[in-house]
Protein backbone atom coordinates (compact mmCIF):
# COMPACT_ATOMS: atom_id res chain seq x y z
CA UNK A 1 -232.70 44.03 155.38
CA UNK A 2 -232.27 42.95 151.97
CA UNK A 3 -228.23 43.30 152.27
CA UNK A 4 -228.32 41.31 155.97
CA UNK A 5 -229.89 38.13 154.26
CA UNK A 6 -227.17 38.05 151.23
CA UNK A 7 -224.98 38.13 153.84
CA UNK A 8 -225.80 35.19 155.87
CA UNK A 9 -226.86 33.38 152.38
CA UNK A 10 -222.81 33.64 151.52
CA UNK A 11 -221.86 32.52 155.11
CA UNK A 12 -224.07 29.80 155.18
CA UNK A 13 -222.40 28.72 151.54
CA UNK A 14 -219.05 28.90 153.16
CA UNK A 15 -220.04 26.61 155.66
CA UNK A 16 -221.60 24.38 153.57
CA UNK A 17 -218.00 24.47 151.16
CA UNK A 18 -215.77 24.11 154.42
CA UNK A 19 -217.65 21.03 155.34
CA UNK A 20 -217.18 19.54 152.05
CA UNK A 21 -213.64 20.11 152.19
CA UNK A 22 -213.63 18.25 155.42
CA UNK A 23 -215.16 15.33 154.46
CA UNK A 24 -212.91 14.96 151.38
CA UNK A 25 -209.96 15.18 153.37
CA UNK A 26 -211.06 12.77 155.83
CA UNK A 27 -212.21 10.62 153.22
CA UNK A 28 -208.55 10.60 151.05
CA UNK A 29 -206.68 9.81 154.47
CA UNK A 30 -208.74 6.81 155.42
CA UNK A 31 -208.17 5.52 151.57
CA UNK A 32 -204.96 6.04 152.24
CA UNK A 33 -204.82 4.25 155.58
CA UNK A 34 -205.94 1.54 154.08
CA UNK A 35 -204.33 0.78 151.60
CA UNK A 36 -200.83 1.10 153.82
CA UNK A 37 -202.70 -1.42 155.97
CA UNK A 38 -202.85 -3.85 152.97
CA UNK A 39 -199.46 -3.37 151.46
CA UNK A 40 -197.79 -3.81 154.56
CA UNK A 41 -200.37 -7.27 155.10
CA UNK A 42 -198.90 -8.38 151.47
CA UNK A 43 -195.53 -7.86 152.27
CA UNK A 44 -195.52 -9.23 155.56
CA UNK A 45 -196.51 -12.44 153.88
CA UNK A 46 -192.79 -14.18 152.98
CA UNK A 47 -194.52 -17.69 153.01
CA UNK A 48 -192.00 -19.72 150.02
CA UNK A 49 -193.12 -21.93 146.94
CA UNK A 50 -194.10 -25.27 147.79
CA UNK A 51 -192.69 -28.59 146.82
CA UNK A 52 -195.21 -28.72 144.07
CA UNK A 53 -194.90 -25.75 142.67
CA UNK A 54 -191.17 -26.42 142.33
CA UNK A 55 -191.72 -29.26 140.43
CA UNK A 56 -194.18 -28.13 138.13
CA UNK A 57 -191.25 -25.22 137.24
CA UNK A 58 -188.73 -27.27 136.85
CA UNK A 59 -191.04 -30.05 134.38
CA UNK A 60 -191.88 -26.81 132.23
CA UNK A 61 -187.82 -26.06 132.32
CA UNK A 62 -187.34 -29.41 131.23
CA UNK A 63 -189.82 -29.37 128.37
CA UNK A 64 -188.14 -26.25 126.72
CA UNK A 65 -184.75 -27.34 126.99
CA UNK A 66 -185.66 -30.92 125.23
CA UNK A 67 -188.16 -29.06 122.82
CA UNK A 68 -184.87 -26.96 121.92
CA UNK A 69 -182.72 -29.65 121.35
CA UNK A 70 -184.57 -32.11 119.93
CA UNK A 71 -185.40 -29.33 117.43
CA UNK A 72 -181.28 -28.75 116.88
CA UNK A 73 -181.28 -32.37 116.46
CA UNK A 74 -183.22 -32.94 113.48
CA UNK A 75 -182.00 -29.66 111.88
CA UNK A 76 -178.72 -30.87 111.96
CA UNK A 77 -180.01 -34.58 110.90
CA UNK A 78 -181.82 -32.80 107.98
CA UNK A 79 -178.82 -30.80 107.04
CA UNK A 80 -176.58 -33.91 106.95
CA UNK A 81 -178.79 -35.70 105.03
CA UNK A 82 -178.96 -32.95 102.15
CA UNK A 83 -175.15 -32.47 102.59
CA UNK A 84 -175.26 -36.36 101.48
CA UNK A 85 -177.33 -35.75 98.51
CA UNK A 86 -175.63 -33.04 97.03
CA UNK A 87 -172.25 -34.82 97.26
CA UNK A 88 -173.86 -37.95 95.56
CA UNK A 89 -175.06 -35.14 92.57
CA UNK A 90 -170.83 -34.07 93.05
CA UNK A 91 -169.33 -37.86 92.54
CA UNK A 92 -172.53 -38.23 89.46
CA UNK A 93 -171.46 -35.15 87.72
CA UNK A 94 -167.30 -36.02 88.48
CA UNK A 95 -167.97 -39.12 86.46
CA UNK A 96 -170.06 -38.38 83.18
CA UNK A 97 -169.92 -34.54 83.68
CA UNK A 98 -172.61 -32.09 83.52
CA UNK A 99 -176.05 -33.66 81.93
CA UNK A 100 -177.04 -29.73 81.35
CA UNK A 101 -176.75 -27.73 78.31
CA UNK A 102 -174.24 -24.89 79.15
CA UNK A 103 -174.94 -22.81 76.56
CA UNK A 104 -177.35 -22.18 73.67
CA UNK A 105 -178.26 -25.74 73.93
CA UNK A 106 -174.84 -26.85 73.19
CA UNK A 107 -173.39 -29.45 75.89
CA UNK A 108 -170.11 -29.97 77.50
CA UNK A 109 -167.83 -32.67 77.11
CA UNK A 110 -166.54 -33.08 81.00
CA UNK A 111 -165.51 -35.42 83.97
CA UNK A 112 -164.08 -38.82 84.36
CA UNK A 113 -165.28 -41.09 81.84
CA UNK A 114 -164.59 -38.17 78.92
CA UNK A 115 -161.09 -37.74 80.13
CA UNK A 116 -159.64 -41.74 81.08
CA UNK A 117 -161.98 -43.64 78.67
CA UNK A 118 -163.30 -45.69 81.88
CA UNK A 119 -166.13 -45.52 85.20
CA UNK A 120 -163.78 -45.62 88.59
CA UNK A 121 -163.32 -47.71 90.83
CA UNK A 122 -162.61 -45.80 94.25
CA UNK A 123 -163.85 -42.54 95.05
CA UNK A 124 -160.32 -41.83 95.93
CA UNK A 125 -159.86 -42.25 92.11
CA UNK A 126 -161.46 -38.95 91.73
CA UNK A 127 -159.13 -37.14 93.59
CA UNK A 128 -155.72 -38.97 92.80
CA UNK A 129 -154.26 -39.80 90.07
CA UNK A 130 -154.29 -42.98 89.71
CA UNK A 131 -149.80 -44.60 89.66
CA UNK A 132 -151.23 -46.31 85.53
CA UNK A 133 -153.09 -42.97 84.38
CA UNK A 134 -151.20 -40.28 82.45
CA UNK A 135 -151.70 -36.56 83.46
CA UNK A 136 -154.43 -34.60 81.31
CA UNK A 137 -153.01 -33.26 78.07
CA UNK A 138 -152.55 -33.99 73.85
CA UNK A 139 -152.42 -37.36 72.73
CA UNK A 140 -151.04 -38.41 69.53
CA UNK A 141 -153.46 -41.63 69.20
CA UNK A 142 -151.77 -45.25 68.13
CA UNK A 143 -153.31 -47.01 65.53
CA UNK A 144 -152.07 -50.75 66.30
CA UNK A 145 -152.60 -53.05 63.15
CA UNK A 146 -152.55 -56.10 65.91
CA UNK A 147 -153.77 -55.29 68.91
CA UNK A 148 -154.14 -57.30 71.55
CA UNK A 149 -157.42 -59.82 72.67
CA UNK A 150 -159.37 -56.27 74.32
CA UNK A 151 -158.33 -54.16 71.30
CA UNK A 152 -155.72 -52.61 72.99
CA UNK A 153 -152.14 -51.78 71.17
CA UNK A 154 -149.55 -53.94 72.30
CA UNK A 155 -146.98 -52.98 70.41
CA UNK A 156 -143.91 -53.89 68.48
CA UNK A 157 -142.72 -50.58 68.11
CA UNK A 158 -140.95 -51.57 64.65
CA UNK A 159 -140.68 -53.58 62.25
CA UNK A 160 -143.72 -55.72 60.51
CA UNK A 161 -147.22 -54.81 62.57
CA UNK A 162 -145.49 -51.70 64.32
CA UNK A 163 -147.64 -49.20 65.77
CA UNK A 164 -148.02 -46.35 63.61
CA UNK A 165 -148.49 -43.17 65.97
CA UNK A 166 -151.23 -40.43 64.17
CA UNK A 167 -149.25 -36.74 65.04
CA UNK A 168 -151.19 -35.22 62.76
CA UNK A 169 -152.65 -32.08 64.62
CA UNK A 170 -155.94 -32.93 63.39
CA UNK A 171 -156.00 -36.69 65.38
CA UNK A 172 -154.72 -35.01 68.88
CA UNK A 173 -157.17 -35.51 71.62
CA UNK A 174 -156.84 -34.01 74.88
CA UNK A 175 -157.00 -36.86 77.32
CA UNK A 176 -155.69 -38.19 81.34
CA UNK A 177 -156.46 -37.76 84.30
CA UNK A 178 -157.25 -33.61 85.50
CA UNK A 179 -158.64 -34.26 88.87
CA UNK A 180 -159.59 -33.86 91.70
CA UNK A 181 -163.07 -34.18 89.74
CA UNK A 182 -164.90 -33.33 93.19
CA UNK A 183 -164.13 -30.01 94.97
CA UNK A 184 -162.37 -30.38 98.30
CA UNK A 185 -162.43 -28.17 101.19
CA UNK A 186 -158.81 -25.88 101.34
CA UNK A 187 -156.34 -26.93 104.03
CA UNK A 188 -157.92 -30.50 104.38
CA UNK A 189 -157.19 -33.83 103.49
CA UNK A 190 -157.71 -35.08 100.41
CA UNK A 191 -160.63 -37.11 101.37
CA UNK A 192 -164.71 -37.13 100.25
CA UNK A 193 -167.38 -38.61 102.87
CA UNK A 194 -170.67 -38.27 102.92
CA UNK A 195 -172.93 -35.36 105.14
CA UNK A 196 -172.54 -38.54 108.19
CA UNK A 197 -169.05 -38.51 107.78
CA UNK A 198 -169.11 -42.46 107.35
CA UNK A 199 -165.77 -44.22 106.64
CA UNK A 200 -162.01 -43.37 107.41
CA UNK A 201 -159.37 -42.02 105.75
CA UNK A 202 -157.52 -45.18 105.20
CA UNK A 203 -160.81 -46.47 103.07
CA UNK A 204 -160.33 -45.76 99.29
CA UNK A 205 -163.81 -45.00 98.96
CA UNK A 206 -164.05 -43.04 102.57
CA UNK A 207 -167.27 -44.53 103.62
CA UNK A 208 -169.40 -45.11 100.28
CA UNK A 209 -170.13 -48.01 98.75
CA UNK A 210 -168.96 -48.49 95.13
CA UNK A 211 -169.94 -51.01 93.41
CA UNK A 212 -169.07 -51.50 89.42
CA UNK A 213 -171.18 -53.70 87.21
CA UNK A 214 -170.26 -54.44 83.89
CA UNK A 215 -172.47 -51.67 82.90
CA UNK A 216 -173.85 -50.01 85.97
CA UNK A 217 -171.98 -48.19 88.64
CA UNK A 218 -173.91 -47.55 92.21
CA UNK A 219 -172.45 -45.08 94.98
CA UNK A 220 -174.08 -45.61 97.96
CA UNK A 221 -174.42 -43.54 101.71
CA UNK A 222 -175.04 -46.01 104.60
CA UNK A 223 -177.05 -43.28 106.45
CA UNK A 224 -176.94 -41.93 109.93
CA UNK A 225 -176.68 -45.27 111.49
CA UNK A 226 -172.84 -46.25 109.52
CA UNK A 227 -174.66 -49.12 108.40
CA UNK A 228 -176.23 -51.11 105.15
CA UNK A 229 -180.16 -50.69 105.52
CA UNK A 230 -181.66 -49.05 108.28
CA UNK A 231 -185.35 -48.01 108.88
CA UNK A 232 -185.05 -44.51 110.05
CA UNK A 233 -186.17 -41.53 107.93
CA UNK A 234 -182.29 -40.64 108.31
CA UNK A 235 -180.86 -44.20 108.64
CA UNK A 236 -181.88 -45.17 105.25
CA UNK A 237 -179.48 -45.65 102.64
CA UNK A 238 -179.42 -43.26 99.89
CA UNK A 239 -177.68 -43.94 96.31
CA UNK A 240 -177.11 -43.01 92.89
CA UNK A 241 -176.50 -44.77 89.18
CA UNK A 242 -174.42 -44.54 86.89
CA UNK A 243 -175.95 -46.10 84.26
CA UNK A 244 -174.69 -47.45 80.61
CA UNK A 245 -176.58 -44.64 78.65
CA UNK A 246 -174.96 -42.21 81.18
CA UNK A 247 -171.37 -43.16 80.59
CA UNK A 248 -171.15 -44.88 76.81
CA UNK A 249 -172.93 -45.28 73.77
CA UNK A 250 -173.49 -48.31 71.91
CA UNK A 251 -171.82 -47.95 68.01
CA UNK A 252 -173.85 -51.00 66.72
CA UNK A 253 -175.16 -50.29 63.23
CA UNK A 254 -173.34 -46.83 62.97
CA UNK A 255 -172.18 -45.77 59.09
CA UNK A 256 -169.30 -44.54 57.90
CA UNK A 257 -169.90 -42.93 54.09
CA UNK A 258 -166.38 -43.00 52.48
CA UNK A 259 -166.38 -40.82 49.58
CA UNK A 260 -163.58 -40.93 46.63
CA UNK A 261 -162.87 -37.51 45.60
CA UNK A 262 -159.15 -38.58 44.55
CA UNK A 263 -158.00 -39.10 40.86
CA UNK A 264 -157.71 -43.34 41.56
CA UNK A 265 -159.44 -45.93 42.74
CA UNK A 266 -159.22 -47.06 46.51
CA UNK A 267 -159.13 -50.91 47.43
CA UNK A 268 -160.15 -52.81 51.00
CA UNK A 269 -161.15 -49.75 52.99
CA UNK A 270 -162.35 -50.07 56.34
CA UNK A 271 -162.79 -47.15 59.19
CA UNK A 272 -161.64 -47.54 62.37
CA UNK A 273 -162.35 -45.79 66.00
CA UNK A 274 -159.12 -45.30 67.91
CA UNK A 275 -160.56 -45.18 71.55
CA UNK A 276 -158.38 -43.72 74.49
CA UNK A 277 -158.70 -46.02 77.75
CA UNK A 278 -157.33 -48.31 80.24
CA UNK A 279 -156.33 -51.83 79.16
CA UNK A 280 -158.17 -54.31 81.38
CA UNK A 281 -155.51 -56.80 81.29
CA UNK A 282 -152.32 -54.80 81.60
CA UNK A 283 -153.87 -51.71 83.94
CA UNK A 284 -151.83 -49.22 81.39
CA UNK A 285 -152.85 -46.76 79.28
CA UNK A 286 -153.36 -47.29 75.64
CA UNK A 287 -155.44 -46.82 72.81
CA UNK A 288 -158.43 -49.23 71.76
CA UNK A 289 -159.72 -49.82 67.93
CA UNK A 290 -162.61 -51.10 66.34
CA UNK A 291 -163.13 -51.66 62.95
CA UNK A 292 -166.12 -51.88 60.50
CA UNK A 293 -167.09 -53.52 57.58
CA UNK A 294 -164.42 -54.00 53.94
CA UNK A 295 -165.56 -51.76 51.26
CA UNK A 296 -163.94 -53.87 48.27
CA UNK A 297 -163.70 -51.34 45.66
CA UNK A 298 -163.90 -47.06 45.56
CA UNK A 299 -164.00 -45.69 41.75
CA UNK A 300 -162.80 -42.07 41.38
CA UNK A 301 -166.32 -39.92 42.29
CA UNK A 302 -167.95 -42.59 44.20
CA UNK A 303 -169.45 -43.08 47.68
CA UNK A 304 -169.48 -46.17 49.47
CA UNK A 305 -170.81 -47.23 52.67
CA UNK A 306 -168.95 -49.50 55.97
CA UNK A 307 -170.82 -50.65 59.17
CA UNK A 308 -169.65 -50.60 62.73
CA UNK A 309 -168.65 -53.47 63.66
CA UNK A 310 -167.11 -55.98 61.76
CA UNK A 311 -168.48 -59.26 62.17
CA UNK A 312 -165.51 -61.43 62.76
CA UNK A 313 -164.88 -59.17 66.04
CA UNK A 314 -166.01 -60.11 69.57
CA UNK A 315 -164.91 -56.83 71.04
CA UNK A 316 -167.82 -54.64 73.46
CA UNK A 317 -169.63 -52.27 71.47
CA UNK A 318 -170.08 -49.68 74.31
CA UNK A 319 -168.08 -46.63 73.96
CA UNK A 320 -167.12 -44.35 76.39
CA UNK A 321 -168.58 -40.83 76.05
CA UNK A 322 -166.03 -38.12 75.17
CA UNK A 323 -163.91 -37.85 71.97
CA UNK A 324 -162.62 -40.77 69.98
CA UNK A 325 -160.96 -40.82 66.31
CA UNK A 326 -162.79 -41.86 63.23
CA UNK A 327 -159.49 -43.24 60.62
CA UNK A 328 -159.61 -44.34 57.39
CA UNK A 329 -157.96 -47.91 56.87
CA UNK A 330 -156.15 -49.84 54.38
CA UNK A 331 -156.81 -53.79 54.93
CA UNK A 332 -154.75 -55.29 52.10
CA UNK A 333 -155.13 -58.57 52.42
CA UNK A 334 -159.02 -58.19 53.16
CA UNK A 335 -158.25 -60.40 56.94
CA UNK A 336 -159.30 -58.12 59.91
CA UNK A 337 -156.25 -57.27 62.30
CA UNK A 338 -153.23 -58.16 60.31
CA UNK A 339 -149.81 -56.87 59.67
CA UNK A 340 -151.01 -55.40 56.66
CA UNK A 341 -153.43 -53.41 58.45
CA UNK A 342 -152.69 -49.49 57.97
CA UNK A 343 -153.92 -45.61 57.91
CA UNK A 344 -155.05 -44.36 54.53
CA UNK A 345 -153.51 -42.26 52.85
CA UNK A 346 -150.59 -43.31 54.35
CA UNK A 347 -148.74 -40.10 53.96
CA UNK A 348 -151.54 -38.57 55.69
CA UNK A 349 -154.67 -40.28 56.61
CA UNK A 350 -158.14 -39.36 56.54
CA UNK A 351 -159.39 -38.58 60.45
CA UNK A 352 -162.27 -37.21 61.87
CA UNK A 353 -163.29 -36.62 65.77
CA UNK A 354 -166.21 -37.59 66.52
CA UNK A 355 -167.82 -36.76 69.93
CA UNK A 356 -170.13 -39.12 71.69
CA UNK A 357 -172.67 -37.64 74.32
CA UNK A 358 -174.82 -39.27 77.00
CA UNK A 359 -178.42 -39.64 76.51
CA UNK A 360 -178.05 -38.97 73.00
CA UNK A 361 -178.56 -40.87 69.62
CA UNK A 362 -175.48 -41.01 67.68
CA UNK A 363 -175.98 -40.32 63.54
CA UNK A 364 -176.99 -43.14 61.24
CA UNK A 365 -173.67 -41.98 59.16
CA UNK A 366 -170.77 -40.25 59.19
CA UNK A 367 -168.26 -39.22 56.45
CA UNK A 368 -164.63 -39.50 55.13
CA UNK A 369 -163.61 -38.60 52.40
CA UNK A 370 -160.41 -39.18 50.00
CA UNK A 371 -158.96 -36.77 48.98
């Protein structure tokens, strides 16, 4: 009895399992029905886009593509512009040099101004030599007892008044033109525009604007738009100065402390600077002086003390920055600029170099001394 009813307890849970199966299986294959039903509905539907719809792609296409360029634009604008400025800093620095100390504090004497004596007038004057300028290298300076309306020598070459040329190692200064002062790119012409590339190669200054004052210089970019003015964050001209405590110093009131340490007594001493430079009138190279104060009489042991400049002369004050030649002079017959005019010692005369920075404050006094 007991084994008959476990027996139709496990055939009823068969049943009961078989069923279950059943309805699974019928389940799964009507889920599976329909979803072939819908996939087939969705691909069946081949309907395209619609007129709209087109448009509004090809407005967001158009969006990107002038996002894109408008953001090239401007990079390159910005670019330009900075390619401007740092060939502004180029000409600045090709002019009076570098305005840094290089080392230890100590500054170099460099660029245009050290090496001719003068500001220039082209930009292409930074890159050629100009036909009047001599090539860098010693220069025995001329001391001219005469020279000419500017201070310039002017000669005779003999005779009463002839130049006397200093060879003295001790006088040589390096001097002329070493250029190109700016650096140009290999394999191209030898040309300098600005980041725009304003100007042609038949312009002297290739698109800047140079303009020389009697004591300011201004180099000037005429922007994105070529031209003077313009209101555009990149149309706007940009410039830079040269100004007269950048390129020369003023030798007003500067001493010269002569010192007798000969045996005899020195007579009509002055100190001149022997400047290297271009004449203005002639366009030549040549050698500039001014001249101090007379120091009547020098006893044996004694110091005396002449003024830059003398007040008979009418000749600028403002020196180029570089080297220049401090000389002991002879003025016999007490008259400024004569014949008479020479060195002392003549035999070998008394020289120092001084150097003359920008942006600096030259010493109440320097010295020579007799030896």
């Amino acid at each position: 009895m007991g084994e008959r009813n476990g027996r139709s307890m496990i055939h009823m849970n068969l049943q009961r399992s078989n069923q279950s199966q059943l309805w699974i299986g019928l389940h799964r294959a009507f889920s599976r029905a329909r979803f072939i039903h819908h996939a087939r509905a969705l691909l069946s539907d081949t309907r395209g886009l619609t007129l709209l719809e087109l448009l509004v792609v090809v407005f967001i296409l158009a969006a990107i593509a002038f996002t894109t360029l408008s953001f090239t634009d401007n990079a390159d604008s910005q670019f330009r512009y900075e390619e401007t400025q740092r060939r502004l800093e180029m000409i600045r620095r090709a002019i009076v040099g570098d305005e840094q100390p290089a080392f230890a504090g100590q500054r170099l004497l460099s660029g245009y101004v050290v090496d001719t004596g003068v500001r220039p007038t082209t930009i292409t004057s930074l890159i050629e030599q100009p036909p009047s300028f001599d090539p860098f290298g010693g220069k025995a300076p001329i001391f001219d007892p005469v020279p000419d309306a500017n201070g310039f020598n002017n000669g005779p070459t003999s005779g009463a008044g002839a130049e006397i040329v200093l060879t003295n190692p001790e006088a040589t200064l390096f001097k002329g033109f070493r250029g190109p002062y700016v650096s140009l790119t290999p394999g191209t012409t030898r040309e300098f525009r600005d980041g725009w590339g304003n100007g042609t190669t038949s312009d002297p200054d290739f698109g800047w604007i140079v303009t020389a004052g009697s004591s300011i210089t201004t180099i000037q970019s005429v922007g994105a738009d070529g031209q003077p003015g313009g209101s555009g964050p990149f149309d706007q001209d940009i410039s830079t100065e040269i100004r007269e405590t950048d390129w020369a110093q003023d030798i007003t009131g500067l001493q010269v402390r002569i010192v007798n340490s000969s045996p005899t007594t020195a007579n009509d001493l002055r100190a001149s600077l022997l400047v290297y430079g271009i004449n203005p009138t002639t366009l030549t190279t040549g050698w500039f002086r001014t001249t101090t104060t007379l120091l009547t009489t020098l006893t044996p042991g004694d110091a005396g003390f002449v003024t830059f400049p003398d007040p008979s002369l009418s000749l600028s004050t403002l020196l180029p920055i570089g080297q220049h030649l401090l000389v002991l002079v002879h003025d016999g017959d007490t008259i400024l600029n004569t014949t008479d005019d020479e060195p002392f010692p003549s035999a070998n005369p008394e020289t120092k170099r001084l150097s003359f920075f920008p942006h600096t404050v030259l010493p109440d006094t320097v010295e020579l001394i007799i030896q």
